[in-house]
Structure formats: C-alpha cells, structure tokens
Protein backbone atom coordinates (compact mmCIF):
# COMPACT_ATOMS: atom_id res chain seq x y z
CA UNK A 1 -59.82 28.05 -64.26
CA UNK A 2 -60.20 31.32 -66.26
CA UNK A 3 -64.05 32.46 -66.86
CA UNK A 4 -63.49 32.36 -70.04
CA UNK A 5 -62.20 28.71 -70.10
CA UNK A 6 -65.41 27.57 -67.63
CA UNK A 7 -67.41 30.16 -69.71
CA UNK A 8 -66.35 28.07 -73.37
CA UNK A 9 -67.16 24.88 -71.35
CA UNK A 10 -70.59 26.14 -70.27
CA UNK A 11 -71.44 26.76 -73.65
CA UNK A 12 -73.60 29.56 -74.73
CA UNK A 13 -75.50 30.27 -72.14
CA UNK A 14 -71.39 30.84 -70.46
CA UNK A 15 -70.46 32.91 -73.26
CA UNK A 16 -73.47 35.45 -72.51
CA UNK A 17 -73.12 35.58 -68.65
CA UNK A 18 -69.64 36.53 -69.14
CA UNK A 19 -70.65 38.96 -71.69
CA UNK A 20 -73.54 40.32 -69.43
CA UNK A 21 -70.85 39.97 -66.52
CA UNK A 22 -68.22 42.42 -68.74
CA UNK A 23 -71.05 44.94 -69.85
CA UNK A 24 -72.56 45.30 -66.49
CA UNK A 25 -69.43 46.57 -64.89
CA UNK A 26 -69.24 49.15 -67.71
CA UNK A 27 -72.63 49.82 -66.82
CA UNK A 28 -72.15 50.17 -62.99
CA UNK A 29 -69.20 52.45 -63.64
CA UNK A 30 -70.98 55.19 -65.98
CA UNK A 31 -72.27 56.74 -63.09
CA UNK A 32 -69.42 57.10 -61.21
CA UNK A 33 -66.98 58.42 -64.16
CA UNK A 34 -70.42 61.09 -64.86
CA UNK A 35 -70.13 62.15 -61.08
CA UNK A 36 -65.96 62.55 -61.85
CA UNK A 37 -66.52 64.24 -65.15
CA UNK A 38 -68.92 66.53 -63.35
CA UNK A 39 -66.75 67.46 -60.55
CA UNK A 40 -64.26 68.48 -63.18
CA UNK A 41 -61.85 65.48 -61.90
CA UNK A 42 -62.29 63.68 -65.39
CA UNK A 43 -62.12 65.52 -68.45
CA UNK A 44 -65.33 64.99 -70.47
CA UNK A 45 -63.05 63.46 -73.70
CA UNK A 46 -61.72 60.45 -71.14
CA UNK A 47 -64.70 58.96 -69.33
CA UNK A 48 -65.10 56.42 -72.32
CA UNK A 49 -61.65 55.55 -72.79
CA UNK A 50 -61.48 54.74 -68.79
CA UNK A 51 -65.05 53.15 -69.13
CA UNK A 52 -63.27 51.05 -72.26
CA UNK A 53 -60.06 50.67 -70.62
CA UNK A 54 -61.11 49.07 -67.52
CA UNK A 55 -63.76 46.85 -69.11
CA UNK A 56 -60.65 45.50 -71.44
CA UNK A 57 -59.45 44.73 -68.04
CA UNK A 58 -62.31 42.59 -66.49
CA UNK A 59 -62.42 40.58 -70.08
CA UNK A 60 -58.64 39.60 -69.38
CA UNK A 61 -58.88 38.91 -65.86
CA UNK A 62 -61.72 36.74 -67.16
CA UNK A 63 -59.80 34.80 -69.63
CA UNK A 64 -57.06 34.10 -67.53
CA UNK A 65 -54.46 36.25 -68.85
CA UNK A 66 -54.21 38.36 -64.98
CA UNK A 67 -53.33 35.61 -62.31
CA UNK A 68 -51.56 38.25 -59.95
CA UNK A 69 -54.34 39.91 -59.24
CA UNK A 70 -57.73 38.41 -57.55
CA UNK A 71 -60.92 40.01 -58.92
CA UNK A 72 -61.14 42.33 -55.56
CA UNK A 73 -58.22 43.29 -55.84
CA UNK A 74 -58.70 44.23 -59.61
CA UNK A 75 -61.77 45.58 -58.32
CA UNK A 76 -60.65 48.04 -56.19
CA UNK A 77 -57.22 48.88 -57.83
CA UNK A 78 -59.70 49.77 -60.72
CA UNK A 79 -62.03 52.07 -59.49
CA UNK A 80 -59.21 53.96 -57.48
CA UNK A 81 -57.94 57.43 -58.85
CA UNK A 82 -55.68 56.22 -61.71
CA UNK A 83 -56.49 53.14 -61.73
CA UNK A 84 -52.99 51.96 -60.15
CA UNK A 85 -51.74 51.74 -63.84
CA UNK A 86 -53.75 49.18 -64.76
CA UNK A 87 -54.66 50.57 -68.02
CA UNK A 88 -51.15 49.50 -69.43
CA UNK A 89 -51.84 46.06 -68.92
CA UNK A 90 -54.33 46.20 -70.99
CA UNK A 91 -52.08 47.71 -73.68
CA UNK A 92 -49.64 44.67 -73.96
CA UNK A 93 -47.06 46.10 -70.90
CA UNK A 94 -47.16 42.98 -67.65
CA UNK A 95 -48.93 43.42 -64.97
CA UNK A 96 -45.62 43.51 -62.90
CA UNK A 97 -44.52 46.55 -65.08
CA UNK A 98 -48.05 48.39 -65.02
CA UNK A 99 -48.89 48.63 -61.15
CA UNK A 100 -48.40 51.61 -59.90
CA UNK A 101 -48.90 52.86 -56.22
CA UNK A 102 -51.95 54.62 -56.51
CA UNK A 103 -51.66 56.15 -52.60
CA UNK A 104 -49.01 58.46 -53.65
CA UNK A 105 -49.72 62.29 -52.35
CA UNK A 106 -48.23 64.18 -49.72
CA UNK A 107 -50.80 63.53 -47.42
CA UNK A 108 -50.77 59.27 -48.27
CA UNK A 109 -46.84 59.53 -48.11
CA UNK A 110 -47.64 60.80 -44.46
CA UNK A 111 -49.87 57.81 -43.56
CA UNK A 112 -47.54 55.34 -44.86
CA UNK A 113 -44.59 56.60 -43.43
CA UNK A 114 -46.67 56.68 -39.74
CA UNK A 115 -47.58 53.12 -40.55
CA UNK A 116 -44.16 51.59 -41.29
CA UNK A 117 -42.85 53.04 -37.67
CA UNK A 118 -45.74 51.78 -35.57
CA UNK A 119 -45.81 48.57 -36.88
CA UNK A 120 -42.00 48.13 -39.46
CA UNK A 121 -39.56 49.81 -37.72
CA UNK A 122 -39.41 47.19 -35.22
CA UNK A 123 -37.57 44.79 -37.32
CA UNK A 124 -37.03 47.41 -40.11
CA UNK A 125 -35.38 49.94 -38.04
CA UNK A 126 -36.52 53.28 -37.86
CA UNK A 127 -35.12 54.73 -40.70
CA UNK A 128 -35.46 51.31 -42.73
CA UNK A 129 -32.26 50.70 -42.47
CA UNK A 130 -32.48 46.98 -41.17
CA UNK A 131 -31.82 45.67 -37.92
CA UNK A 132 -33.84 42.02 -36.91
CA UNK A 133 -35.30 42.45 -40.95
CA UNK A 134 -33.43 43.11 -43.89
CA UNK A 135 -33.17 47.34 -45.05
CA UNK A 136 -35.79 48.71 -46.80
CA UNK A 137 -33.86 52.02 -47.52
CA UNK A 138 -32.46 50.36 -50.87
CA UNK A 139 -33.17 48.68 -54.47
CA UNK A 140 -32.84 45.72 -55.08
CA UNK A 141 -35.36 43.91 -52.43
CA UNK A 142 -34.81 39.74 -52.62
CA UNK A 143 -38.91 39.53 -53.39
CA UNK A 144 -38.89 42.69 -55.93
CA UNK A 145 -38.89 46.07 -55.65
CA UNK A 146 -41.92 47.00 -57.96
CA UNK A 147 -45.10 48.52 -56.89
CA UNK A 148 -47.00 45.27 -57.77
CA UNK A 149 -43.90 43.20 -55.16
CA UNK A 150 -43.97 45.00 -52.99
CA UNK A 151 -48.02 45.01 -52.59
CA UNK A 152 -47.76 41.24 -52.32
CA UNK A 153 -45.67 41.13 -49.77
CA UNK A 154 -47.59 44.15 -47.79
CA UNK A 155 -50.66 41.99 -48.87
CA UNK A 156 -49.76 38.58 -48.01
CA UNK A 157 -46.66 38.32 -45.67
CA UNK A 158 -43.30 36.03 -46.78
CA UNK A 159 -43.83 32.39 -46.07
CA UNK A 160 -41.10 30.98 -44.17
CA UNK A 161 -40.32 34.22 -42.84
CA UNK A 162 -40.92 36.52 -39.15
CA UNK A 163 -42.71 38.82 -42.52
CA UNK A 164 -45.88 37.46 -42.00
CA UNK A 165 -48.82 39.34 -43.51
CA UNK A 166 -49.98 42.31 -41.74
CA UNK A 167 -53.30 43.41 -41.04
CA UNK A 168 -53.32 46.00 -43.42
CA UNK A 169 -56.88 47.75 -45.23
CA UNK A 170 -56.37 48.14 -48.91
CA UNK A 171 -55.53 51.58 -48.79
C-alpha cells in the first residue's frame, strides 16, 4: 500500500507524518548539497532545484506512483552524483526511461568491466559474447536493455534461470 493511501486512511495525524516524513529528507539533504555547493561540485543556482527535485521524488514514491524502485534503493540512487536520472521521473518521463547508470567514468567502467570477468564471463564468455548464458555484447536483451533492466536483473537474479542474483554492493 502506498504511504499516501495508509497515510489518507490514518487520517490526519497520517497526512502530517508523511508531510514531516517529505520535509525532513529535504531537511537532511541541505547540508549535504551546502558541502557540494561549497566544494564547487554544485553550482550555487541548483542546490534548490535538486533539494526540490528529489523531495518531488520521495512524495511519489510515497503515493504509490514508483513501484520499481524500493525506498533504499530510491534512497541511494538519490543522493548519488546525478541522481541516476531520477529527476525526469519526476517530470512526467517513466521510471524505466529516466534511470540512468550513475557509475559511469573511466575509472567505474574499469571496475565493472573487472567485475563481469571474475564473476560473468563464466557463462557470459569473456568478451560477452555468450557461451553457457546468452551474449551480452548486443541490444536487444530478452529482460530489457535499459539502465533501470538491467539493474534488476544485476539486483535480483532471473527466476527460473542459472542468473541468479549476485552478491553485488550497490555501487
């Protein structure tokens, strides 16, 4: 059930802890966009529209409207450099259509690519060409080939399939 859904049921005493819940975040995040802005990371003209942005964000997670996402994962997608493109979904574009992989420099492009042959290429092949697994080295995967699909299967495995979910950190 959506928060705001339990929050309606709840009554008033719903409404404002999901209002308190919403300004809060905004709260807890000033600090950190002040400590961007600051290191000259954030222009000084954004920090509200990524403060307003991402609390826009936790009010639709909390009415229901972002199923594909839990709330840590919203969480940390949120607070991470770019927010993973979140801040479309906010502005009417889906959630499928908004992620974006936000672990995208040289250096994370490195990591991932040590990664997939320690623990891919197996089934993969090295090149991700396929071999016991289907090739990677294409488009058109049979569970999607967005950002967003491809972090659900990295997150939680195929059912039904040897892709079960790997023991992965978020990053």
């Amino acid at each position: 059930m959506g928060a705001l859904k339990f929050a309606k049921q709840a009554g008033f005493w719903g409404i404002l802890s999901l209002m308190v819940l919403v300004v809060g975040a905004c709260l807890a995040a000033v600090p950190s966009w002040n400590s961007l802005k600051n290191k000259g990371l954030v222009p000084e003209d954004r920090v509200p529209q990524k403060i307003i942005w991402r609390a826009k964000l936790f009010t639709s997670k909390a009415a229901g409207h972002i199923p594909e996402l839990t709330w840590t994962e919203i969480w940390k997608m949120a607070l991470h450099r770019g927010g993973f493109g979140l801040e479309n979904a906010v502005e009417g574009v889906s959630v499928d259509g908004s992620v974006e992989n936000g672990y995208n420099t040289k250096a994370d492009r490195a990591v991932g690519e040590n990664i997939f042959k320690q623990r891919c290429s197996t089934c993969h092949g090295v090149n991700a060409v396929g071999g016991i697994g289907p090739p990677l080295n294409r488009p058109g995967h049979r569970h999607g080939d967005s950002d967003l699909a491809i972090y659900n299967v990295l997150t939680h495995g195929i059912p039904g399939t040897a892709m079960v979910r790997p023991s992965l950190t978020f990053a």
